[in-house]
PDB file of N, CA and C in Angstrom:
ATOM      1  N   UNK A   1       0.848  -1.185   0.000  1.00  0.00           N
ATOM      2  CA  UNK A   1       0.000   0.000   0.000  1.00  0.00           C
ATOM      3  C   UNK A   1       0.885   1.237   0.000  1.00  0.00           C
ATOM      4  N   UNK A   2       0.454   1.902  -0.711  1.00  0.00           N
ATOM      5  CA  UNK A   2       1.132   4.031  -1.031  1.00  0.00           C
ATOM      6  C   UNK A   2       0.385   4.655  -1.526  1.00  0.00           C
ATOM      7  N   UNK A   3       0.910   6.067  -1.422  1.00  0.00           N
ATOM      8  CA  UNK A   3       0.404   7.219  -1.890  1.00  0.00           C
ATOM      9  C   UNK A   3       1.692   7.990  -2.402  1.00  0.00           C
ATOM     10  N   UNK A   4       1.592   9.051  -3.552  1.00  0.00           N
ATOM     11  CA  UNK A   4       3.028   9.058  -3.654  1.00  0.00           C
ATOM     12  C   UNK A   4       2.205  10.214  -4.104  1.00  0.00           C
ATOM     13  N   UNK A   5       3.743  11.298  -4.642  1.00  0.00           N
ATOM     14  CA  UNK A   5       3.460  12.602  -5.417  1.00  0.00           C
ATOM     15  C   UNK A   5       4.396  12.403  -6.473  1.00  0.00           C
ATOM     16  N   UNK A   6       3.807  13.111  -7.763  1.00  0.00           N
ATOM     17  CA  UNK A   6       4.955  13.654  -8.860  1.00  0.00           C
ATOM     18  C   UNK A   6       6.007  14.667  -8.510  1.00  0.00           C
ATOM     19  N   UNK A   7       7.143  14.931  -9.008  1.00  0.00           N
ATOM     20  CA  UNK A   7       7.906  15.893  -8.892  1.00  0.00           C
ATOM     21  C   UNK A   7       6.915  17.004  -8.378  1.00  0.00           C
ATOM     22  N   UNK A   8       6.456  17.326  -9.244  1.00  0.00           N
ATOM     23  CA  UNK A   8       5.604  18.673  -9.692  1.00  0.00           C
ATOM     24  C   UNK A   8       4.764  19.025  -8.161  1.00  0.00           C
ATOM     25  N   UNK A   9       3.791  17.744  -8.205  1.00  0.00           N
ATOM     26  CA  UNK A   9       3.141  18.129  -6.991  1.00  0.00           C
ATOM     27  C   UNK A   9       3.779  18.153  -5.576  1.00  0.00           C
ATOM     28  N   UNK A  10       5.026  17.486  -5.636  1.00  0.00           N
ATOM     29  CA  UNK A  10       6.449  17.535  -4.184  1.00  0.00           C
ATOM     30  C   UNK A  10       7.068  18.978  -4.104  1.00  0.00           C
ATOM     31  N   UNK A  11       7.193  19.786  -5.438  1.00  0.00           N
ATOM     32  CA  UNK A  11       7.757  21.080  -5.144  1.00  0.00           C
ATOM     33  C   UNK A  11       6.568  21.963  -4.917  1.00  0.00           C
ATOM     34  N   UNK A  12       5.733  21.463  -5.150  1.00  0.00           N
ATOM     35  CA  UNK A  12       4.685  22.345  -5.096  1.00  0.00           C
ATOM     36  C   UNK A  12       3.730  22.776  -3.137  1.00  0.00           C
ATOM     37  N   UNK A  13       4.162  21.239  -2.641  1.00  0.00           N
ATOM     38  CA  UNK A  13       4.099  21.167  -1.380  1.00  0.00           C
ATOM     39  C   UNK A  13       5.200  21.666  -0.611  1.00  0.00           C
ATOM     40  N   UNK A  14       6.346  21.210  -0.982  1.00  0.00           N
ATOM     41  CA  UNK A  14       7.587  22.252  -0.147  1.00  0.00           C
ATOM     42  C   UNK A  14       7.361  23.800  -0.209  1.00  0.00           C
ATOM     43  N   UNK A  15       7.574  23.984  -1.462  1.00  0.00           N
ATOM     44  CA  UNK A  15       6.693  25.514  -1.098  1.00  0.00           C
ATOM     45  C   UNK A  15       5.636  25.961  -0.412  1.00  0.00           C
ATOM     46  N   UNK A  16       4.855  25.419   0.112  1.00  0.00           N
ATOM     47  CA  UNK A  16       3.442  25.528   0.936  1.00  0.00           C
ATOM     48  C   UNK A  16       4.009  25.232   2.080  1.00  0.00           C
ATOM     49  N   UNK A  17       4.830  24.137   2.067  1.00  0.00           N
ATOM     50  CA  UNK A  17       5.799  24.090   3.640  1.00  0.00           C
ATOM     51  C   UNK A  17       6.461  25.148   4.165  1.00  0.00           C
ATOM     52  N   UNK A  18       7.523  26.010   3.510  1.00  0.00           N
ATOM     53  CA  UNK A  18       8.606  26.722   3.820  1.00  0.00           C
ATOM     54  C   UNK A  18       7.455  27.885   3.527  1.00  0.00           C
ATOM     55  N   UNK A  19       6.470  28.802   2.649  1.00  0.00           N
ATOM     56  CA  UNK A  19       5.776  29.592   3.410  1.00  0.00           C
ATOM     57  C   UNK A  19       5.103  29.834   4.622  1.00  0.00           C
ATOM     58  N   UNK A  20       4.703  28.490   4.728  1.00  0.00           N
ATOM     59  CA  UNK A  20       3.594  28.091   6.161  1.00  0.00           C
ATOM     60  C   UNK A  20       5.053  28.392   7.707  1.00  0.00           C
ATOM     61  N   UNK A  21       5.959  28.088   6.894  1.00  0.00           N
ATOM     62  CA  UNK A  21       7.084  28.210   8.189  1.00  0.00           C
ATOM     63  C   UNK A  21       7.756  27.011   9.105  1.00  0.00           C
ATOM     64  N   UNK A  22       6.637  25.829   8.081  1.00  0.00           N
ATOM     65  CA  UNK A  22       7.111  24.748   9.030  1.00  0.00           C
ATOM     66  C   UNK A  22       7.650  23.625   7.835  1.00  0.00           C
ATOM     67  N   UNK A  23       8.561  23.506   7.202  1.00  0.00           N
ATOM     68  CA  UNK A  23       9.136  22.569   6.074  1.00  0.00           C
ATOM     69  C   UNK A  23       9.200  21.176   6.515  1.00  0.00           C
ATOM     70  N   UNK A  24       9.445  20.909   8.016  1.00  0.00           N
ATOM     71  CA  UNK A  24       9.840  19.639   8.579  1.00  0.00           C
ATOM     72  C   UNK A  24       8.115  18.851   8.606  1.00  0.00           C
ATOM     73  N   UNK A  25       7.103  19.700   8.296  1.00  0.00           N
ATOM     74  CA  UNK A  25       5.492  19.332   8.916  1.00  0.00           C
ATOM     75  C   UNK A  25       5.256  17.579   7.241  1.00  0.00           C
ATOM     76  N   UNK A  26       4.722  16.976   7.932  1.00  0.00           N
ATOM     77  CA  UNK A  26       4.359  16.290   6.936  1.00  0.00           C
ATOM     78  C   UNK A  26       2.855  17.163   5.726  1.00  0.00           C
ATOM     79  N   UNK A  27       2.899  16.030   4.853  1.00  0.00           N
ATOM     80  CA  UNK A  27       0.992  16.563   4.074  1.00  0.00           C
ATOM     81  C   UNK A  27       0.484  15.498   4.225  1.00  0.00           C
ATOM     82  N   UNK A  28      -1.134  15.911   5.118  1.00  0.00           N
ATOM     83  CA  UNK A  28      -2.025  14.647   5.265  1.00  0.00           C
ATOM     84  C   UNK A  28      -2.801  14.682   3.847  1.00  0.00           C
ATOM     85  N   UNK A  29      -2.753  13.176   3.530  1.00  0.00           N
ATOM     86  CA  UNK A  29      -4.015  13.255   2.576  1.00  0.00           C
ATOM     87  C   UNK A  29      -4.993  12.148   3.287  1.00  0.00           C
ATOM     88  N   UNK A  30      -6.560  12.620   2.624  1.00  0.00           N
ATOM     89  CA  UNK A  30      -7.155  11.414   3.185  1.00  0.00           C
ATOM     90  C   UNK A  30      -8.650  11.937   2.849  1.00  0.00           C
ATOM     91  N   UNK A  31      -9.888  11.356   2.373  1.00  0.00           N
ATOM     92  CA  UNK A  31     -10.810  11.383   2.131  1.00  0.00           C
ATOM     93  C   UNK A  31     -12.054  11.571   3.102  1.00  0.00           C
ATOM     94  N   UNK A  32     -12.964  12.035   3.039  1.00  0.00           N
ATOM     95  CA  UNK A  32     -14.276  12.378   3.757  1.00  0.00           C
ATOM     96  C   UNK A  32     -15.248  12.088   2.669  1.00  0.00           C
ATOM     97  N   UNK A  33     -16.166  11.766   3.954  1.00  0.00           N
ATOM     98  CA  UNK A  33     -17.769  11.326   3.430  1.00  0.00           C
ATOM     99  C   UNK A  33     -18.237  12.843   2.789  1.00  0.00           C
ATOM    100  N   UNK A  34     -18.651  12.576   1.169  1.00  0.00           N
ATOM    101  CA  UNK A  34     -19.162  14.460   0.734  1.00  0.00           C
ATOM    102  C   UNK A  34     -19.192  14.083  -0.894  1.00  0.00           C
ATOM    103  N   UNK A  35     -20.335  15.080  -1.319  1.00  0.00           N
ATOM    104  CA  UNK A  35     -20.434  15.251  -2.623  1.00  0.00           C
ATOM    105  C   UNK A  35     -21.886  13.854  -3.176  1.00  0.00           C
ATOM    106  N   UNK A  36     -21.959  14.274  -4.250  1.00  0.00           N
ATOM    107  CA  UNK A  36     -22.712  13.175  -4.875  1.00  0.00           C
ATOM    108  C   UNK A  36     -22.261  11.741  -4.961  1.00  0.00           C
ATOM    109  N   UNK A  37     -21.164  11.651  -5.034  1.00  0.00           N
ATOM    110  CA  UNK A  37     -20.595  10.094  -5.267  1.00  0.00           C
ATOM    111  C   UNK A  37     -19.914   9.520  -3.908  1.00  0.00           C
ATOM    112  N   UNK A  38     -20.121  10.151  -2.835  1.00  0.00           N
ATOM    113  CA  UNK A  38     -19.777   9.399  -1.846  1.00  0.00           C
ATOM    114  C   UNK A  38     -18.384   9.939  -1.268  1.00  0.00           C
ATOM    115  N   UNK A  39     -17.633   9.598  -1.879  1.00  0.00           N
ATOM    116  CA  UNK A  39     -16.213  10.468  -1.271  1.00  0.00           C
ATOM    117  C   UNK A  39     -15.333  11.976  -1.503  1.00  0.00           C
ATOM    118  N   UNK A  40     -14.643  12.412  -1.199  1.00  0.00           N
ATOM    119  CA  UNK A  40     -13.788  13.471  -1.757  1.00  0.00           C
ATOM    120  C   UNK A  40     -12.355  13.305  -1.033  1.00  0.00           C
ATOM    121  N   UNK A  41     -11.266  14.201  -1.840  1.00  0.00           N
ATOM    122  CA  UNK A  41     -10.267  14.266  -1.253  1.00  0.00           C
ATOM    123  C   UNK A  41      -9.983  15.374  -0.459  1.00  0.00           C
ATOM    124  N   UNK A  42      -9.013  14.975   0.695  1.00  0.00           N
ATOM    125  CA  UNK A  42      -8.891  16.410   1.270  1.00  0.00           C
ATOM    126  C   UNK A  42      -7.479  16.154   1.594  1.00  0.00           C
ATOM    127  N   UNK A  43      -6.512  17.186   1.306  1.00  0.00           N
ATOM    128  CA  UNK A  43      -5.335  17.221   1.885  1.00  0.00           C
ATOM    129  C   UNK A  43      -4.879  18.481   2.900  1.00  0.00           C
ATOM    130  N   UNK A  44      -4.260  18.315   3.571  1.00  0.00           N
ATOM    131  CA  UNK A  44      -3.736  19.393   4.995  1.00  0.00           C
ATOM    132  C   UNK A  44      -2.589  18.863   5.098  1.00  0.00           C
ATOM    133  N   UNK A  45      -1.858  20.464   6.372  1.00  0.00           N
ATOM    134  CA  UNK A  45      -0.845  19.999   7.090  1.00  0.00           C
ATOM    135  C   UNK A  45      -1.219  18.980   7.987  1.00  0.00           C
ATOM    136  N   UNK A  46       0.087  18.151   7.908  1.00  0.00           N
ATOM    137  CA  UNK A  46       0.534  17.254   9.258  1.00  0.00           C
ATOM    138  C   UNK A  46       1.406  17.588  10.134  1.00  0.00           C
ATOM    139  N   UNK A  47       0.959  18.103  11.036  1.00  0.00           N
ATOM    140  CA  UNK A  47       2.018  18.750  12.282  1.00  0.00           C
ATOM    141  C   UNK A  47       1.975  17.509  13.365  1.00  0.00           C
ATOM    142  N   UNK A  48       1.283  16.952  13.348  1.00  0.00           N
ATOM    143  CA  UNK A  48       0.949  15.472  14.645  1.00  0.00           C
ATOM    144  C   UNK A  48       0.969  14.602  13.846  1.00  0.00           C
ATOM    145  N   UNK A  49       1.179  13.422  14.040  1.00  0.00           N
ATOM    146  CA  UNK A  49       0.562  12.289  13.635  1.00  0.00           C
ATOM    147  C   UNK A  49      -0.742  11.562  14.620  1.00  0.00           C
ATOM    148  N   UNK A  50      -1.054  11.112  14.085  1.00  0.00           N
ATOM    149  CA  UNK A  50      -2.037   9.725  14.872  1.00  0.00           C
ATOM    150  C   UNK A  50      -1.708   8.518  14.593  1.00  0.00           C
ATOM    151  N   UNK A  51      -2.536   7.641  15.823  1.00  0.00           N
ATOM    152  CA  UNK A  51      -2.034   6.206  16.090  1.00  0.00           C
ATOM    153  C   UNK A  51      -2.664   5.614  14.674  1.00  0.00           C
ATOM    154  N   UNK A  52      -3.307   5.675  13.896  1.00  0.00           N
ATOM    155  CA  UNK A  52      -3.382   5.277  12.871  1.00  0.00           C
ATOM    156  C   UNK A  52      -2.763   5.614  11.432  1.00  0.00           C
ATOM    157  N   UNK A  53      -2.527   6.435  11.463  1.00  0.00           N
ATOM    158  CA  UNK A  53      -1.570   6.945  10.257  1.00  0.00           C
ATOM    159  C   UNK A  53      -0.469   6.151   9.967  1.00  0.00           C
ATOM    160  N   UNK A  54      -0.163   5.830   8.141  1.00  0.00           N
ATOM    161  CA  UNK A  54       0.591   5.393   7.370  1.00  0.00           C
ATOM    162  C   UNK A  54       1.627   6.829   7.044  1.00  0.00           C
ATOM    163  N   UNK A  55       2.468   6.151   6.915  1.00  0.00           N
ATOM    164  CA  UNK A  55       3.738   6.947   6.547  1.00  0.00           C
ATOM    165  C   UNK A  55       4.421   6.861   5.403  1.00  0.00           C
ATOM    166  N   UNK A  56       4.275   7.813   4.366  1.00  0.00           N
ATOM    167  CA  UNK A  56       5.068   7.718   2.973  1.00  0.00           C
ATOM    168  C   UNK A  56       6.137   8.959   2.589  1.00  0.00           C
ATOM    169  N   UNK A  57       6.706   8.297   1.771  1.00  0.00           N
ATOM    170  CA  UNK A  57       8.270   9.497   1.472  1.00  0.00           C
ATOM    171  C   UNK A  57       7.979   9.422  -0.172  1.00  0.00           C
ATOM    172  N   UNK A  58       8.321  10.771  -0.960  1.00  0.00           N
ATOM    173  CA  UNK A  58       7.941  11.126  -2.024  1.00  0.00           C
ATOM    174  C   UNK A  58       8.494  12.354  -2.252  1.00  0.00           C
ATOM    175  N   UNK A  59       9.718  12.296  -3.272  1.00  0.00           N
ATOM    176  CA  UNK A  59      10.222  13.326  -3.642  1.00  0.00           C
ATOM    177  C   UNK A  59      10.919  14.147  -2.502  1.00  0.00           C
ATOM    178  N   UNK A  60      11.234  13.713  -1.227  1.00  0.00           N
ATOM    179  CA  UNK A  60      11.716  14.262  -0.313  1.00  0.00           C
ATOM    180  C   UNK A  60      10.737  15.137   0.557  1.00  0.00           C
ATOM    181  N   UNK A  61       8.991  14.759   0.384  1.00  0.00           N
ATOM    182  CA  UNK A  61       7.929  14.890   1.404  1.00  0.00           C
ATOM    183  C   UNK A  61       7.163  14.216   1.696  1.00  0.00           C
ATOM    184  N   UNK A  62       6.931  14.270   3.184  1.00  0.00           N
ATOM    185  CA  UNK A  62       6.597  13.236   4.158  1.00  0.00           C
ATOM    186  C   UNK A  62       5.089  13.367   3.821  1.00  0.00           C
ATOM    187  N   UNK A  63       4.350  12.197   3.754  1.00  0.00           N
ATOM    188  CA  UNK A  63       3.020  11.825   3.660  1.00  0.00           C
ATOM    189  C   UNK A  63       2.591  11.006   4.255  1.00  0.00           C
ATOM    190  N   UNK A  64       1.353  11.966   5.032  1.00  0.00           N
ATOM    191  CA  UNK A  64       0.910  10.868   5.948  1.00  0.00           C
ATOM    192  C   UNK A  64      -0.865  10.627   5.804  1.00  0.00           C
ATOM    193  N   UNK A  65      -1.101   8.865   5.907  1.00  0.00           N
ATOM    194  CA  UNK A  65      -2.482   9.274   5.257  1.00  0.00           C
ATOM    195  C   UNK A  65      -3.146   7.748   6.364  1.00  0.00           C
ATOM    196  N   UNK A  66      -4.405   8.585   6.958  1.00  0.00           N
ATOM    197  CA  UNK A  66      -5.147   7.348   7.939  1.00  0.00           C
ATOM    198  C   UNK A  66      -5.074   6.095   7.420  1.00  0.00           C
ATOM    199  N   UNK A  67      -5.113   5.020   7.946  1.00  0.00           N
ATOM    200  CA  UNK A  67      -5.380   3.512   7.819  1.00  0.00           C
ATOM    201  C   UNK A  67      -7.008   3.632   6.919  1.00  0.00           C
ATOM    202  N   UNK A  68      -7.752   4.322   7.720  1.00  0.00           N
ATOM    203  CA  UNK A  68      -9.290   4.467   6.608  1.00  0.00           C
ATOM    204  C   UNK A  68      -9.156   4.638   5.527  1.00  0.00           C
ATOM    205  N   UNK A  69      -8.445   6.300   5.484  1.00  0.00           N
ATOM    206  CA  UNK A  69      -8.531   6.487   4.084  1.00  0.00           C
ATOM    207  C   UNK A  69      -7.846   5.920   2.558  1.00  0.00           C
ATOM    208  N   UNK A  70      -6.536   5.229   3.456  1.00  0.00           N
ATOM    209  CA  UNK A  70      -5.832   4.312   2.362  1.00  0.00           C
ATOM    210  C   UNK A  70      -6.346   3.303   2.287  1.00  0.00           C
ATOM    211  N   UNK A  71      -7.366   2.520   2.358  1.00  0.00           N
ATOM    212  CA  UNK A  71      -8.463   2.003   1.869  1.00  0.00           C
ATOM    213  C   UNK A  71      -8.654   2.312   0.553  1.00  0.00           C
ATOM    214  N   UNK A  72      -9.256   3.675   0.402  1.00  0.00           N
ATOM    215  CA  UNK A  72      -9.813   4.211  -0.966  1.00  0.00           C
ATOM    216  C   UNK A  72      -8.505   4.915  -1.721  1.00  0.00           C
ATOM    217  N   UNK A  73      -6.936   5.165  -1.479  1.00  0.00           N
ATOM    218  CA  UNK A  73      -5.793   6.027  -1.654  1.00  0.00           C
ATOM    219  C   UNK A  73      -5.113   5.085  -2.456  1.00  0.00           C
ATOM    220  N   UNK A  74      -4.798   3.605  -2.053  1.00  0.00           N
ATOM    221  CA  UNK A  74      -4.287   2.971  -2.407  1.00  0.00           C
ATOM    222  C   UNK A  74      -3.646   2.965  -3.966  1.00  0.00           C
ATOM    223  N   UNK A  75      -2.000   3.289  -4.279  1.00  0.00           N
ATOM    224  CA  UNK A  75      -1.898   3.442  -5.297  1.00  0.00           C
ATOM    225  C   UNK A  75      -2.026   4.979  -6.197  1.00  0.00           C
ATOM    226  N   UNK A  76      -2.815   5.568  -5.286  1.00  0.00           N
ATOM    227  CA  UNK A  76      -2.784   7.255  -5.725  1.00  0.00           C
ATOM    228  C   UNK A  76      -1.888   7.548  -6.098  1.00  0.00           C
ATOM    229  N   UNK A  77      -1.462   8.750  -7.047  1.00  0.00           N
ATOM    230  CA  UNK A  77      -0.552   9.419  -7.115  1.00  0.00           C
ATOM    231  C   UNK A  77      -1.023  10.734  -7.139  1.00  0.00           C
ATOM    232  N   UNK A  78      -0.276  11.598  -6.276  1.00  0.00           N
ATOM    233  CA  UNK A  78      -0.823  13.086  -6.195  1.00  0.00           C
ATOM    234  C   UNK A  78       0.054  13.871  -7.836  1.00  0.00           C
ATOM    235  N   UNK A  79      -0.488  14.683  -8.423  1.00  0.00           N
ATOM    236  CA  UNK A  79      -0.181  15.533  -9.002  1.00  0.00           C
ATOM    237  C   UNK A  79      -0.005  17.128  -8.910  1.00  0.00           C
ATOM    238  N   UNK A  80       0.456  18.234  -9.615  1.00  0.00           N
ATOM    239  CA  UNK A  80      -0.260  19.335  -9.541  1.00  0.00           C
ATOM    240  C   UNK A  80      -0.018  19.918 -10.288  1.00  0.00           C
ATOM    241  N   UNK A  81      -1.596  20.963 -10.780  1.00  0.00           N
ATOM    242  CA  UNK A  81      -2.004  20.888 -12.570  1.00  0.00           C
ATOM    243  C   UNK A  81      -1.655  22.705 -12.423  1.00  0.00           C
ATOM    244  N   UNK A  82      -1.184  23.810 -13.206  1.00  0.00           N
ATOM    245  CA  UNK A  82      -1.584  24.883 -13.259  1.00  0.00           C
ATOM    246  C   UNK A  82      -1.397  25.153 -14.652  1.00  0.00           C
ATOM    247  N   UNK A  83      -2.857  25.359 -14.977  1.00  0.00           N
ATOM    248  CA  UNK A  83      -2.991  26.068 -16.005  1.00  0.00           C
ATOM    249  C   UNK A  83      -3.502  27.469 -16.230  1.00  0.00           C
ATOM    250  N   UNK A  84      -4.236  28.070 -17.444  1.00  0.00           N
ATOM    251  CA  UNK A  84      -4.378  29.789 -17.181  1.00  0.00           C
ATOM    252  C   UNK A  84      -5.550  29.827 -16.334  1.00  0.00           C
ATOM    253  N   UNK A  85      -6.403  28.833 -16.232  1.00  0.00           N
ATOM    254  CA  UNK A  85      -7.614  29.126 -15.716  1.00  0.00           C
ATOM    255  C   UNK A  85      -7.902  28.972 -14.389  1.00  0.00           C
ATOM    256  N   UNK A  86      -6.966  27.827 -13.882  1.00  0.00           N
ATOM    257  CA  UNK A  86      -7.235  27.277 -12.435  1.00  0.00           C
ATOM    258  C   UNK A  86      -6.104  26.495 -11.964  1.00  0.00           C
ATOM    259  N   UNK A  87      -5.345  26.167 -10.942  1.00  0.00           N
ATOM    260  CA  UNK A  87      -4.162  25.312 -10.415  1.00  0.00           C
ATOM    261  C   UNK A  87      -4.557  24.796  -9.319  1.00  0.00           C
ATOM    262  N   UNK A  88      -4.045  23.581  -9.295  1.00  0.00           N
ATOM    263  CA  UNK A  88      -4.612  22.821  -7.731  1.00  0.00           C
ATOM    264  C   UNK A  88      -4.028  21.668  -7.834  1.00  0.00           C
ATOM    265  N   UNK A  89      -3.872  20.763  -7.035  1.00  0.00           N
ATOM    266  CA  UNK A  89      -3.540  19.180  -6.706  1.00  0.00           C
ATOM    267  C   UNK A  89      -4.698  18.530  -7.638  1.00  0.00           C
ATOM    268  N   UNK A  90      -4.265  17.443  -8.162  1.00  0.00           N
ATOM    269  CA  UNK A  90      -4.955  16.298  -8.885  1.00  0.00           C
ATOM    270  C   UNK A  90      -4.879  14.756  -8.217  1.00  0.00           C
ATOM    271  N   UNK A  91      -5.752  14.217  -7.941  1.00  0.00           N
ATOM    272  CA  UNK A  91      -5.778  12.785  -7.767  1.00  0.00           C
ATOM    273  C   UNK A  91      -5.764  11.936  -8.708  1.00  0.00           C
ATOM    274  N   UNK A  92      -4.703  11.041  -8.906  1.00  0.00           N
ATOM    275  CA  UNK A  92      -4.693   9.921  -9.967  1.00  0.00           C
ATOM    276  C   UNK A  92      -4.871   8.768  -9.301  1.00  0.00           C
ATOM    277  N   UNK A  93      -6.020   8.032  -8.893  1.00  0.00           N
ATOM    278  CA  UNK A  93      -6.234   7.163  -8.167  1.00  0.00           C
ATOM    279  C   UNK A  93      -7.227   5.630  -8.868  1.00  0.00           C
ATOM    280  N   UNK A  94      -6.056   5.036  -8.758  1.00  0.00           N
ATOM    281  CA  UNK A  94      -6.272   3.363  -9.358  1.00  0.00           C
ATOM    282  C   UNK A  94      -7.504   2.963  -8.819  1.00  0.00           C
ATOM    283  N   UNK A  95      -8.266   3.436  -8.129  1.00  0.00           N
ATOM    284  CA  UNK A  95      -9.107   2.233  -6.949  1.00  0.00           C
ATOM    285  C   UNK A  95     -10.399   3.220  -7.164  1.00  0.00           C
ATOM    286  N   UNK A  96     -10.530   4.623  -7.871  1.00  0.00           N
ATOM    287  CA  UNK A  96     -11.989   4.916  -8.602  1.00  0.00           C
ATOM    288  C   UNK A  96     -12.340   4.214  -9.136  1.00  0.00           C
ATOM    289  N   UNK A  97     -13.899   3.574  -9.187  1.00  0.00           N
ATOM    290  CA  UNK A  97     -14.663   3.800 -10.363  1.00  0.00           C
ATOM    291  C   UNK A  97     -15.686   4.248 -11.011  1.00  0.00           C
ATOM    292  N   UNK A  98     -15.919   5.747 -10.099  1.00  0.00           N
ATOM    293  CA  UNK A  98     -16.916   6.649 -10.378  1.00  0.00           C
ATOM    294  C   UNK A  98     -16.802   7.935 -10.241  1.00  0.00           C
ATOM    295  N   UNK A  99     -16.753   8.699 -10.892  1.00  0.00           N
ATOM    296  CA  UNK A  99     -16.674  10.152 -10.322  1.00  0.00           C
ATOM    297  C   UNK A  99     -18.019  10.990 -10.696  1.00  0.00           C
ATOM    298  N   UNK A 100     -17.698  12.244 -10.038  1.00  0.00           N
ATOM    299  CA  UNK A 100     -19.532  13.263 -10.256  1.00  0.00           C
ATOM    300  C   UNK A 100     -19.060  13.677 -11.795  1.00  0.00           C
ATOM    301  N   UNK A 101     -20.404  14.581 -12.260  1.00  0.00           N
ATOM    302  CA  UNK A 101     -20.004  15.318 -13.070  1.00  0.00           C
ATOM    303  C   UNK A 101     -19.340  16.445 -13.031  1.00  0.00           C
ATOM    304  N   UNK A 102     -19.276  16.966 -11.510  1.00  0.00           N
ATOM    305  CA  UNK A 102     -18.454  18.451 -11.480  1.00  0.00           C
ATOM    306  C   UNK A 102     -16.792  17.474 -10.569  1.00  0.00           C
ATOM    307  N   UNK A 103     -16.198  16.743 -10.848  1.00  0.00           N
ATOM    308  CA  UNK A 103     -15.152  16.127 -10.283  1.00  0.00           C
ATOM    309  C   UNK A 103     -15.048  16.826  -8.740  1.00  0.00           C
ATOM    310  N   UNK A 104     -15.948  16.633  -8.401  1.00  0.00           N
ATOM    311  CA  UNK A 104     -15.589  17.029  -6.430  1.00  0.00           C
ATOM    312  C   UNK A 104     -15.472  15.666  -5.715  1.00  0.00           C
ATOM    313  N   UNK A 105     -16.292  14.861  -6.370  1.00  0.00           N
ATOM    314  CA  UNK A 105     -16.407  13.314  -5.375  1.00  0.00           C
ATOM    315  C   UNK A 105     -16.467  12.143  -6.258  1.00  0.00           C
ATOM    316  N   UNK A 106     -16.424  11.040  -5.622  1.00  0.00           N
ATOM    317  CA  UNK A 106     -15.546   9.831  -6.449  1.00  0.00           C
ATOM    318  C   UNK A 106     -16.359   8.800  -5.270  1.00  0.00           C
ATOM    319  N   UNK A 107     -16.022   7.265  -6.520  1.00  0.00           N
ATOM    320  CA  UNK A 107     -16.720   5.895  -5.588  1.00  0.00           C
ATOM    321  C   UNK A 107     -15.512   4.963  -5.463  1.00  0.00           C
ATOM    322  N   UNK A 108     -15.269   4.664  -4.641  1.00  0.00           N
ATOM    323  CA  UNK A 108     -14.414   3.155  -4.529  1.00  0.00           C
ATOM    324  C   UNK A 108     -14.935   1.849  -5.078  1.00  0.00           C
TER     325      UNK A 108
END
């Protein structure tokens, strides 16, 4: 079981690290109940861990993601897209097989 990032989306988090002030903090990823199809992604700082949290290394940032949610993570790869219109993290995740029509939420 992993979760990993592209280059792209690893520099893109160090920078969000070293503004935020804390570079050493991990990034949680991990899913919530929401949207039409049942799940969504949500990523944050990790300043704590919990007794359930998995631990991944990627591009030289620490990822940390619940035992629940790597359930549905499994195999992810984080991205991150900027184009003229909009920039943000992308989920490339093996273990969809449904998403909405406005891509906010997804089915395992």
């Amino acid at each position: 079981m992993a979760v990993s990032m592209t280059e792209r989306a690893a520099e893109r988090a160090r920078q969000m690290l070293q503004k935020r002030g804390t570079p050493e903090a991990a990034i949680r990823i991990g899913v919530s109940t929401s949207g039409c199809s049942g799940l969504s992604y949500k990523l944050e700082y990790a300043d704590q861990l919990q007794e359930s949290d998995q631990q991944f290394a990627s591009h030289g940032i620490r990822i940390v993601v619940d035992s629940k949610s790597l359930l549905a993570l499994d195999g992810t790869e984080v991205d991150f897209e900027a184009t003229a219109f909009k920039s943000g993290f992308k989920f490339n995740n093996p273990q969809m097989k449904e998403q909405c029509g406005c891509g906010e939420s997804f089915k395992v």
